[in-house]
Protein backbone atom coordinates (compact mmCIF):
# COMPACT_ATOMS: atom_id res chain seq x y z
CA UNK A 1 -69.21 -25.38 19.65
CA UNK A 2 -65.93 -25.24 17.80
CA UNK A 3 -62.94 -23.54 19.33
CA UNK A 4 -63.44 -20.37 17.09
CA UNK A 5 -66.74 -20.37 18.35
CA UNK A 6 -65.40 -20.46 22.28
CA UNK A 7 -62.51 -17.84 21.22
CA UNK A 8 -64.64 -15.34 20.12
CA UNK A 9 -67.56 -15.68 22.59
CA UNK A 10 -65.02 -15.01 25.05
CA UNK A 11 -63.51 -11.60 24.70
CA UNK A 12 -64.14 -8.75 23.50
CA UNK A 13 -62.27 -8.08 20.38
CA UNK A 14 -64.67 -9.69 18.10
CA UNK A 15 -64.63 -8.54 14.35
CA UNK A 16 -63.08 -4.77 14.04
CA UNK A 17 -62.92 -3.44 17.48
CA UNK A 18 -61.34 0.43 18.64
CA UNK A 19 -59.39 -0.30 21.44
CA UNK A 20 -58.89 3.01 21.97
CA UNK A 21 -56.90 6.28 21.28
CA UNK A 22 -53.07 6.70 21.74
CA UNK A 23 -52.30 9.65 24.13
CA UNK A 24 -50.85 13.33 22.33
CA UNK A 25 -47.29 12.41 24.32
CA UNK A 26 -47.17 9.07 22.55
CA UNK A 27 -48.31 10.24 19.15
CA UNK A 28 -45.33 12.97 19.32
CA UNK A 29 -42.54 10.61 20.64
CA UNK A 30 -43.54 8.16 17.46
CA UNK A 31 -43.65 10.94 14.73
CA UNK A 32 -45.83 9.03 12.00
CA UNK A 33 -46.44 11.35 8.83
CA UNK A 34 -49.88 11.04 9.00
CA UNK A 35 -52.16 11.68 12.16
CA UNK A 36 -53.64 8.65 13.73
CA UNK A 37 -54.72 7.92 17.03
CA UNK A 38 -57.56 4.75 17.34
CA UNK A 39 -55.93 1.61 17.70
CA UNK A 40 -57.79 -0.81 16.12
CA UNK A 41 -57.84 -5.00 16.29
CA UNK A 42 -60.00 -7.93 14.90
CA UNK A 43 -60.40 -11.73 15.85
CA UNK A 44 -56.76 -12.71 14.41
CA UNK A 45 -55.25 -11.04 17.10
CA UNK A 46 -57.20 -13.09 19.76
CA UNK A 47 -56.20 -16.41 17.85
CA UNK A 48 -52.71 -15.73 18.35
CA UNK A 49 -53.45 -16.44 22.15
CA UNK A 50 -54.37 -19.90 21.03
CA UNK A 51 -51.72 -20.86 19.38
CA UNK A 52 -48.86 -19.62 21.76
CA UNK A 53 -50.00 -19.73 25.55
CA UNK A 54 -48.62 -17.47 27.87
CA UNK A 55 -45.62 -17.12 30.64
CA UNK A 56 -45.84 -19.73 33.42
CA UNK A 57 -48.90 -21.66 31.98
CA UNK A 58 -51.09 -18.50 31.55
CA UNK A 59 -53.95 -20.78 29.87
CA UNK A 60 -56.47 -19.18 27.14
CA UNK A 61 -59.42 -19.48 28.79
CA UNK A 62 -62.39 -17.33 28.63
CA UNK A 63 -61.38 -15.40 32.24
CA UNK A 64 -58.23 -15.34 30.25
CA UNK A 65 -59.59 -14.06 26.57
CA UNK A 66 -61.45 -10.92 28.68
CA UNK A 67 -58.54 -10.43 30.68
CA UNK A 68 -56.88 -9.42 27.21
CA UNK A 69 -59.01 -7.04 25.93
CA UNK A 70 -59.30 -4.82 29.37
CA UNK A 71 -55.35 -4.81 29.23
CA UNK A 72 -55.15 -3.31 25.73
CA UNK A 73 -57.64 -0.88 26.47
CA UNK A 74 -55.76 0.40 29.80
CA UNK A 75 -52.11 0.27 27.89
CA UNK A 76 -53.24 1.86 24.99
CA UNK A 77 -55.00 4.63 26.85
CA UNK A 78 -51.57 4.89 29.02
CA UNK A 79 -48.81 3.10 28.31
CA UNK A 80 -46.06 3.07 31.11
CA UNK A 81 -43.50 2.44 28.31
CA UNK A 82 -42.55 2.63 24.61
CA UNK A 83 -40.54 0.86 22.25
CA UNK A 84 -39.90 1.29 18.37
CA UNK A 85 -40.53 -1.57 16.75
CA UNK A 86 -38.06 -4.17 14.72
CA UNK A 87 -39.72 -5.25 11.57
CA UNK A 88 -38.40 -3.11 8.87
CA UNK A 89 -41.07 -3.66 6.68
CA UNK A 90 -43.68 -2.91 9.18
CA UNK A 91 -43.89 0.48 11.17
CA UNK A 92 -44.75 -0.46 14.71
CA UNK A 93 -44.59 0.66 18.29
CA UNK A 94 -43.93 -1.68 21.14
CA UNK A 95 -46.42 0.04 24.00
CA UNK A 96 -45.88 -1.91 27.69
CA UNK A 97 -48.04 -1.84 30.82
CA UNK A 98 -48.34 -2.87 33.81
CA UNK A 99 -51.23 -5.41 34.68
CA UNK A 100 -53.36 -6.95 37.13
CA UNK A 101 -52.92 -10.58 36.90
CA UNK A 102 -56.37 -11.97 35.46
CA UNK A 103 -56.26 -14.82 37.94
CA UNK A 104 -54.60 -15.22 41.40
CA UNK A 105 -52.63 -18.67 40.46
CA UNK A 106 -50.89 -16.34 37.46
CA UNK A 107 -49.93 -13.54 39.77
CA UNK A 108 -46.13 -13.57 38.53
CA UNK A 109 -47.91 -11.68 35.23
CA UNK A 110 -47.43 -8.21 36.00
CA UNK A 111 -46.57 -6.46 32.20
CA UNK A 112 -47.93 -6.58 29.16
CA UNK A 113 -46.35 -5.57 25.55
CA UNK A 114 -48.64 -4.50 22.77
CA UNK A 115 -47.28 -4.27 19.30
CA UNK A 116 -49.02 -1.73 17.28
CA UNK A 117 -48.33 -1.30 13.67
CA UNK A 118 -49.26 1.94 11.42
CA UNK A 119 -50.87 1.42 7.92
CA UNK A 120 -50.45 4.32 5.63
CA UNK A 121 -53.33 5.73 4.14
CA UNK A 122 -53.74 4.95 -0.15
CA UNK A 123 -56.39 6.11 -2.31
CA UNK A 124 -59.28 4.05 -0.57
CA UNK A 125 -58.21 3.88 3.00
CA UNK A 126 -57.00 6.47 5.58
CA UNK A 127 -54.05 5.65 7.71
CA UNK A 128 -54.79 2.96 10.45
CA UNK A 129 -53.29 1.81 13.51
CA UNK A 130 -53.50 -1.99 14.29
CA UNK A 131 -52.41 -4.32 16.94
CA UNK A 132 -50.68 -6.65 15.55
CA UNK A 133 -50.10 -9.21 18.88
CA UNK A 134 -50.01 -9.14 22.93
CA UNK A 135 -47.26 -10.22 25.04
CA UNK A 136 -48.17 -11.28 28.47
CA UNK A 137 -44.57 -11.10 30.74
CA UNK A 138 -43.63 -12.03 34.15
CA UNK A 139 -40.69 -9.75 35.54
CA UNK A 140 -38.17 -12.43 32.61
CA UNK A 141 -35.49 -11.80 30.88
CA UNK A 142 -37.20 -11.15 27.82
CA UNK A 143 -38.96 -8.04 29.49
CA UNK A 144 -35.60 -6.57 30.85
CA UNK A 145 -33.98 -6.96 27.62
CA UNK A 146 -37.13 -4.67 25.72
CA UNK A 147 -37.23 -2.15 29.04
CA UNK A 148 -33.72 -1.21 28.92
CA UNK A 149 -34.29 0.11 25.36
CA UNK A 150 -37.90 1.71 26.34
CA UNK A 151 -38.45 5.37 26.75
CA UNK A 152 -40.78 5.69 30.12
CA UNK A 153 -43.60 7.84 28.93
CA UNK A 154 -44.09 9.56 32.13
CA UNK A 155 -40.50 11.09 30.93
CA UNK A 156 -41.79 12.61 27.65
CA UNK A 157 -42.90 15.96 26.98
């Protein structure tokens, strides 16, 4: 079985997948012209995993691959905190969450930040929201740096 094979036997973002809906609070904060709410993703964002392994030797395994998809589904659904996002050609929202570590020897992972990008609609497709990657984080630098600029969604309206 080839490693595409593996990758995609083992999670559950397989082909077009709804992860789920972004809450009202969230939708109003980012202020996109057109209403959206499903976030959607497809088997490149699981390949990303792959390629770039995550903090402290967080391996892609299939425990691993599963883990990912349950995360995505509880951040999306409520975020703890929200970012805009830095590519200018790109509309995108940084959401972070806390998480259960998916194993016990990775228990330093306790956040995870999900970049979500918004795809206008055109004349053959409605507007979309996509994730575009996943961030696995340990309480690092890296994490501080993006929470200090995060608006807590528990502080919105």
């Amino acid at each position: 079985m080839s490693a595409i094979n593996i990758i995609l036997a083992a999670c559950d973002i397989s082909g077009p997948t709804v992860l789920g809906e972004l809450p009202e609070p969230v939708l109003q904060w980012w202020g996109r012209p057109e209403r959206v709410r499903e976030v959607q993703a497809d088997n490149r964002v699981m390949f990303h995993w792959a390629e770039h392994p995550g903090p402290g030797g967080l391996r892609a395994d299939t425990a691993t691959y599963q883990w990912v998809g349950r995360c995505c589904r509880a951040i999306i659904a409520k975020p703890y905190a929200l970012l805009r996002g830095t590519k200018r050609d790109r509309c995108q929202i940084i959401l972070i969450g806390r998480v259960e570590p998916p194993l016990p020897q990775y228990a330093t992972v306790q956040y995870m930040r999900l970049v979500v990008k918004y795809v206008p609609s055109t004349q053959e497709h409605p507007p979309e929201l996509w994730l575009d990657t996943y961030i696995p984080h340990s309480e690092d630098k890296e994490l501080k740096r993006h929470s200090k600029k995060a608006v807590l969604v528990s502080t919105l309206p």
